[in-house]
N, C-alpha and C. Protein backbone atom coordinates (compact mmCIF):
# COMPACT_ATOMS: atom_id res chain seq x y z
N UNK A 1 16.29 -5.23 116.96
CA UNK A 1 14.86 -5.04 116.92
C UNK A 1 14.35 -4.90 118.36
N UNK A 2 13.80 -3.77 118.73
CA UNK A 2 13.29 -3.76 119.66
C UNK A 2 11.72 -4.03 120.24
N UNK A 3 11.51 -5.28 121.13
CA UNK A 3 9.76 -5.28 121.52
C UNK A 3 9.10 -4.50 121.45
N UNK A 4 7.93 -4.53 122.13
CA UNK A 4 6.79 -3.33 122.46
C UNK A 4 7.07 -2.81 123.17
N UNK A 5 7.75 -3.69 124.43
CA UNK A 5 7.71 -3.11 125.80
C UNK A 5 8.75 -2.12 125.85
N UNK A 6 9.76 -2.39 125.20
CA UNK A 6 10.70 -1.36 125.12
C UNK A 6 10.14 -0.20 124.49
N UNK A 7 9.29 -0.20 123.06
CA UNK A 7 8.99 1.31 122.41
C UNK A 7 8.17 1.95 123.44
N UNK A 8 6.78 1.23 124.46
CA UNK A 8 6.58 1.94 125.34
C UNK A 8 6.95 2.46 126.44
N UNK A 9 8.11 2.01 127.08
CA UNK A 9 8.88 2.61 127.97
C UNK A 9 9.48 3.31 127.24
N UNK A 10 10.21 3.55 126.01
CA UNK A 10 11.31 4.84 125.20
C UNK A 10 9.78 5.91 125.45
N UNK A 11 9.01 5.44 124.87
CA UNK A 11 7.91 6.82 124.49
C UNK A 11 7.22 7.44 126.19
N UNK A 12 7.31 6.70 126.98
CA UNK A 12 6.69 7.35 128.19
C UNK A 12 8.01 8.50 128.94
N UNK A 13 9.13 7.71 128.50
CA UNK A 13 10.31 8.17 128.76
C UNK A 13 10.83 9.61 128.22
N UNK A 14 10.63 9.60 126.67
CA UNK A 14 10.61 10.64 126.05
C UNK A 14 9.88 11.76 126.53
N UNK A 15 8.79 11.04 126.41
CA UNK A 15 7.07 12.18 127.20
C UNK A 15 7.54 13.15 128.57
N UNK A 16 7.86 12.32 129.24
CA UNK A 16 8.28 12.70 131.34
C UNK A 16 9.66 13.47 130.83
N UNK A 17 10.85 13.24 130.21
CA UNK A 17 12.17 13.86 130.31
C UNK A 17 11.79 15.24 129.64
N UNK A 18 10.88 15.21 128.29
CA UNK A 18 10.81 16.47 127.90
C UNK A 18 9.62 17.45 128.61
N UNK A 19 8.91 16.96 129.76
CA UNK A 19 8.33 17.70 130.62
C UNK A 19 9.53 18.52 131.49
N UNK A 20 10.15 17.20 132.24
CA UNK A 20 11.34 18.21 132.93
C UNK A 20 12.10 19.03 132.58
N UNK A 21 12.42 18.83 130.93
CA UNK A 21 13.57 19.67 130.45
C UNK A 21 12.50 21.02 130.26
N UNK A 22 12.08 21.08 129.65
CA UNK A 22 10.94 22.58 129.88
C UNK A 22 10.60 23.27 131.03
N UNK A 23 9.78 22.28 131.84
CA UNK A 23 9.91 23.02 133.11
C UNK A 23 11.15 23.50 134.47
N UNK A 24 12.07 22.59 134.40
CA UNK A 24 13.32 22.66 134.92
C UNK A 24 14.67 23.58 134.23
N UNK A 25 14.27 23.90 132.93
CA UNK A 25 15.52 24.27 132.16
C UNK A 25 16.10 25.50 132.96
N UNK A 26 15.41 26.45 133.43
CA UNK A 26 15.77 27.63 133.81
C UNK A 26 16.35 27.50 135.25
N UNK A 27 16.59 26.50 136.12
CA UNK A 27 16.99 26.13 136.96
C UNK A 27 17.99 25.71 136.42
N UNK A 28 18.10 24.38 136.12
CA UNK A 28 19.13 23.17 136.05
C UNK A 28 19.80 23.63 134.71
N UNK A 29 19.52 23.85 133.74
CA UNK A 29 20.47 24.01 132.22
C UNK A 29 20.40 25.21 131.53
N UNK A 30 20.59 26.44 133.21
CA UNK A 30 20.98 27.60 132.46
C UNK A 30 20.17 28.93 131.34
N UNK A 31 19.30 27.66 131.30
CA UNK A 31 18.06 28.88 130.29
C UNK A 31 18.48 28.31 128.83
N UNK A 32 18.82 27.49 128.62
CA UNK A 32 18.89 26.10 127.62
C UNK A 32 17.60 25.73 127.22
N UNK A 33 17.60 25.56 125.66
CA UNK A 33 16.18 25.11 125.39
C UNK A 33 16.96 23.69 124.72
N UNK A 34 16.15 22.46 125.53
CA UNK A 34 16.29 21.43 125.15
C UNK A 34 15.10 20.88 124.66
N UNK A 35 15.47 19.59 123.94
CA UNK A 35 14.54 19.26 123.43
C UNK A 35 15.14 17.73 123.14
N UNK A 36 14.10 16.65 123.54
CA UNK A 36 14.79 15.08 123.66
C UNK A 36 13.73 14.91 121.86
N UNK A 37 14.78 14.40 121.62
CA UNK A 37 15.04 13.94 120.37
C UNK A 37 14.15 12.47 120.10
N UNK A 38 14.84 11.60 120.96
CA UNK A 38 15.00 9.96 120.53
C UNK A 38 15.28 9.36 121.81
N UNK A 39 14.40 8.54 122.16
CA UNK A 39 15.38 7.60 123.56
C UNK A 39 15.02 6.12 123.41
N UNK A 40 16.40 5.66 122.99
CA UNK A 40 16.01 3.85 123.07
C UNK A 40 16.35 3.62 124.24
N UNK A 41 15.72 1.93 124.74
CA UNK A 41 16.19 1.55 126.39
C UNK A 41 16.40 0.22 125.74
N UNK A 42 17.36 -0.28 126.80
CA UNK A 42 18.13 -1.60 126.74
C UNK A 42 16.68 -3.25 126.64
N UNK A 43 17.07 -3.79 126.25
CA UNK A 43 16.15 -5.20 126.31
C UNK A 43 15.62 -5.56 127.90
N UNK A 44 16.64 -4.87 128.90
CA UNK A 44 15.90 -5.18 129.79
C UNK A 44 15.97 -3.93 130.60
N UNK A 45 15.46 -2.76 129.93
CA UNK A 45 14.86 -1.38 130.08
C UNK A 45 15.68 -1.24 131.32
N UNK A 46 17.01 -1.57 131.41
CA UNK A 46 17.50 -0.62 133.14
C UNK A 46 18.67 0.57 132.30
N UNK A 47 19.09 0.51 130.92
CA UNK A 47 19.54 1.51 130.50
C UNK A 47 18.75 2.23 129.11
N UNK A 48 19.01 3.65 129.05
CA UNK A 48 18.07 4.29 129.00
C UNK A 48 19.38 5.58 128.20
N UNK A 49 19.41 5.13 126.46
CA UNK A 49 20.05 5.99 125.85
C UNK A 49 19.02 7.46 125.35
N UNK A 50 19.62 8.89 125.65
CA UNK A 50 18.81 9.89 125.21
C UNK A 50 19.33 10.85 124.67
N UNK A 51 18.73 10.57 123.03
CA UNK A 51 19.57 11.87 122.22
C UNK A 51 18.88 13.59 122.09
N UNK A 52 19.58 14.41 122.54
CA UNK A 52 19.13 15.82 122.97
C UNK A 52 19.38 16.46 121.65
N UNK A 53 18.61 17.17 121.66
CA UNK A 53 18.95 18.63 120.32
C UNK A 53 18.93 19.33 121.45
N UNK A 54 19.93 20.82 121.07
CA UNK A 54 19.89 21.91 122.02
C UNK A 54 19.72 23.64 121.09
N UNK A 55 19.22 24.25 121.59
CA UNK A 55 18.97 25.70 121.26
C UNK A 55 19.72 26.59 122.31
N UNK A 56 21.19 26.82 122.56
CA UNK A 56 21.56 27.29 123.28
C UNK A 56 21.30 28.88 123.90
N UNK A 57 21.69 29.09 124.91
CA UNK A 57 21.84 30.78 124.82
C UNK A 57 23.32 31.31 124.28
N UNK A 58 23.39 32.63 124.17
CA UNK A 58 24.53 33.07 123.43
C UNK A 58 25.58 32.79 123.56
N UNK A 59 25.99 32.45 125.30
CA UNK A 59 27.09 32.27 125.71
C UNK A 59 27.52 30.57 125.57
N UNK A 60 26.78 29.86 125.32
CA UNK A 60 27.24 28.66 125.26
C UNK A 60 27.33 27.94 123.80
N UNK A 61 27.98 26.62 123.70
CA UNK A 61 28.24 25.89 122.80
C UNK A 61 27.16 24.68 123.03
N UNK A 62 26.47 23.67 122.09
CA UNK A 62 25.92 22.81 122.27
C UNK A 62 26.33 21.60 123.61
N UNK A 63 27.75 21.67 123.08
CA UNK A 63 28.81 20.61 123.88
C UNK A 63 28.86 21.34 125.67
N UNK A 64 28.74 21.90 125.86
CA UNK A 64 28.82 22.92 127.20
C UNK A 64 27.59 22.41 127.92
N UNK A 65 26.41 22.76 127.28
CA UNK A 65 25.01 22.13 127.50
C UNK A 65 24.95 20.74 127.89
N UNK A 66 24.97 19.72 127.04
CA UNK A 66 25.29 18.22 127.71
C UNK A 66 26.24 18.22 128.08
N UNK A 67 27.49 18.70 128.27
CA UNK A 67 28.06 17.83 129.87
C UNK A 67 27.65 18.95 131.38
N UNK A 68 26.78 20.14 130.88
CA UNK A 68 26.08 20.21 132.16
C UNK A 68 24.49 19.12 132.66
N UNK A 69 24.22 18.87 131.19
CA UNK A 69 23.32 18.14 131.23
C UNK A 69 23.80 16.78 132.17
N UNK A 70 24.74 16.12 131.43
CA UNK A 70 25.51 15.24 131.97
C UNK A 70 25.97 15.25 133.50
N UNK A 71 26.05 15.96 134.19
CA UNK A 71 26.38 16.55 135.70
C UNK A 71 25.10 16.49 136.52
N UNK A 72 23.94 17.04 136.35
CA UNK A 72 22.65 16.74 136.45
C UNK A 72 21.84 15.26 136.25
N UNK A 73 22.85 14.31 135.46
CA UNK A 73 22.05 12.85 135.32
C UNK A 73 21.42 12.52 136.44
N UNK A 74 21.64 13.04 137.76
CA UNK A 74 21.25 11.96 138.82
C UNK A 74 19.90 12.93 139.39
N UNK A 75 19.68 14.29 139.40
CA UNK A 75 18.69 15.15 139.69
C UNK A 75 17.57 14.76 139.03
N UNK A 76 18.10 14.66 137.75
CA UNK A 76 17.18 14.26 136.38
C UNK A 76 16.57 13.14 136.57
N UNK A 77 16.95 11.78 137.03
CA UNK A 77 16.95 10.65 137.02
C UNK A 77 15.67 11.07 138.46
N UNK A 78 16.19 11.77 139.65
CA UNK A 78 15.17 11.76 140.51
C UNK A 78 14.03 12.12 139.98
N UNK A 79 13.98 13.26 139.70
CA UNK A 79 12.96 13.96 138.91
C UNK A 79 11.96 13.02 138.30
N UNK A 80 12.63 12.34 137.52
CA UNK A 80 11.73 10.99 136.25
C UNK A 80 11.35 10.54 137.41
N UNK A 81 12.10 9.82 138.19
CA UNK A 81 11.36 8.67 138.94
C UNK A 81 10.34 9.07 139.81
N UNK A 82 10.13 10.44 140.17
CA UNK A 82 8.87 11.16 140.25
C UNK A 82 7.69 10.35 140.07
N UNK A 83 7.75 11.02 138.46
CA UNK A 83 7.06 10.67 137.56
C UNK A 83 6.29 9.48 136.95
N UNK A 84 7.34 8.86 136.73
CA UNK A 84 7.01 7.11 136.15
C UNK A 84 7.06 6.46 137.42
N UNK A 85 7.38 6.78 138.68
CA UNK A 85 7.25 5.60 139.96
C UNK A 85 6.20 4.64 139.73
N UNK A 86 5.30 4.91 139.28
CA UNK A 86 3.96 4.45 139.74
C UNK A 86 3.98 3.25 138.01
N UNK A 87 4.73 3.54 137.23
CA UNK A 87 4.34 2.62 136.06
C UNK A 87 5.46 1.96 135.91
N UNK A 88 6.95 2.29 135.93
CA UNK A 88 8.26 1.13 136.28
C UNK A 88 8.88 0.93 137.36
N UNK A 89 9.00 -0.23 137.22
CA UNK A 89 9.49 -0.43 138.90
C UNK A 89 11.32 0.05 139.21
N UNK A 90 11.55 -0.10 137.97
CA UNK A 90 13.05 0.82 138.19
C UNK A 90 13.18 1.65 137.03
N UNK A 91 13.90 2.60 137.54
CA UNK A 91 13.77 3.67 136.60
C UNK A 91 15.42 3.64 136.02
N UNK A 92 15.04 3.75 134.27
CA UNK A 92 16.32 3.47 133.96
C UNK A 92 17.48 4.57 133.66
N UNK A 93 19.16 3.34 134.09
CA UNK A 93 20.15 4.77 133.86
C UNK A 93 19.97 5.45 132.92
N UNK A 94 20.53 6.65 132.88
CA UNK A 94 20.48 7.54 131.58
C UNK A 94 21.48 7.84 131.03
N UNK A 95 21.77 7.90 130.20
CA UNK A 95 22.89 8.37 129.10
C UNK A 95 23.07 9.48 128.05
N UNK A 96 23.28 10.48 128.13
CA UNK A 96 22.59 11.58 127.30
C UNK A 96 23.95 11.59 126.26
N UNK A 97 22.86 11.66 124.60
CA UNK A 97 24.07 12.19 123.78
C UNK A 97 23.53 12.96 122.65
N UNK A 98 24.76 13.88 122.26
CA UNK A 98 24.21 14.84 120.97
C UNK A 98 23.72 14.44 119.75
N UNK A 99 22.17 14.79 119.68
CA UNK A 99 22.02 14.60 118.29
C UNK A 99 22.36 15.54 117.36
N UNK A 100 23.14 15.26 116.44
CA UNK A 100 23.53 15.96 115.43
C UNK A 100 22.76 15.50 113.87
N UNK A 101 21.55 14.80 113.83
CA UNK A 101 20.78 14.49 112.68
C UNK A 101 20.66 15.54 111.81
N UNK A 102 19.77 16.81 112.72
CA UNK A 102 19.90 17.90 112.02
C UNK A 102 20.95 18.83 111.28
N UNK A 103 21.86 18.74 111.62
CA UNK A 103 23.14 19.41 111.45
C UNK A 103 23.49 18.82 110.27
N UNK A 104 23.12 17.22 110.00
CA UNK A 104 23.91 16.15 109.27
C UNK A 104 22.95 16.75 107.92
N UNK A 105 21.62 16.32 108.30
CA UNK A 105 20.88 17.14 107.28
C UNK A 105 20.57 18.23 106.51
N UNK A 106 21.42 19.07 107.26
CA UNK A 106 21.59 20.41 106.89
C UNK A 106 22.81 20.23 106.00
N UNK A 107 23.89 19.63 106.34
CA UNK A 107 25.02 19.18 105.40
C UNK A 107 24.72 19.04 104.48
N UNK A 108 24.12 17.74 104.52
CA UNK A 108 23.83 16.68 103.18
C UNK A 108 22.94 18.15 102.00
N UNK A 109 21.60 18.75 102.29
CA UNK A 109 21.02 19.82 101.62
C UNK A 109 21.95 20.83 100.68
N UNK A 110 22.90 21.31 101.78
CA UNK A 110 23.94 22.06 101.30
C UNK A 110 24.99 21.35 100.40
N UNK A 111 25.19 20.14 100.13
CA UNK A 111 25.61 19.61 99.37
C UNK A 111 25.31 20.06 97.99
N UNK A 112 23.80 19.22 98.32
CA UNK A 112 23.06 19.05 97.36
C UNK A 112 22.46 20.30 96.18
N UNK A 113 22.50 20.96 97.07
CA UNK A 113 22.10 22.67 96.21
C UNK A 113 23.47 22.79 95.76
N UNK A 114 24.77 22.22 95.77
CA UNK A 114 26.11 22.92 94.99
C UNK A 114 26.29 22.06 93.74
């Protein structure tokens, strides 16, 4: 169960990462359309899990995307701390991983229509 303080640091977190991923994508991830999903942070908010959906371009695979994403953690991480400087006093690690909810859901549907 997570406090308050944690859902408002996930949600300010969410807010600032999916600014950068929009405005940065065409730089840093290739022309990648990302999109942050979900981000929980640890009880004592210094880690900072973030699940990505991706809309690739032609040439790439989802998996290609986060571990360039993944290579970038520390640009990214500057970037945020930009951002939130002024409201956490440390800005937490990041961890990026694939959400596959959609995909799962798309399964389960296709099931279900057979």
């Amino acid at each position: 169960m997570s406090s308050i303080r944690q859902e408002k640091v996930a949600t300010l977190l969410k807010r600032e990462l999916a600014v950068i991923f929009q405005r940065d994508s065409r730089n840093l991830f290739e022309g990648a359309f990302i999109t942050v999903t979900h981000v929980r942070v640890s009880p004592d908010l210094s880690v900072a899990r973030v699940h990505l959906s991706f809309l690739p371009v032609a040439s790439q695979s989802s998996d290609d995307i986060l571990e360039v994403v993944k290579s970038k953690t520390s640009a990214i991480r500057g970037l945020l701390g930009k951002q939130v400087g002024k409201q956490l006093r440390i800005v937490p690690e990041l961890h990026f991983y694939l959400d596959d909810s959609l995909d799962f859901a798309e399964e389960i549907d296709d099931l279900l229509k057979d």
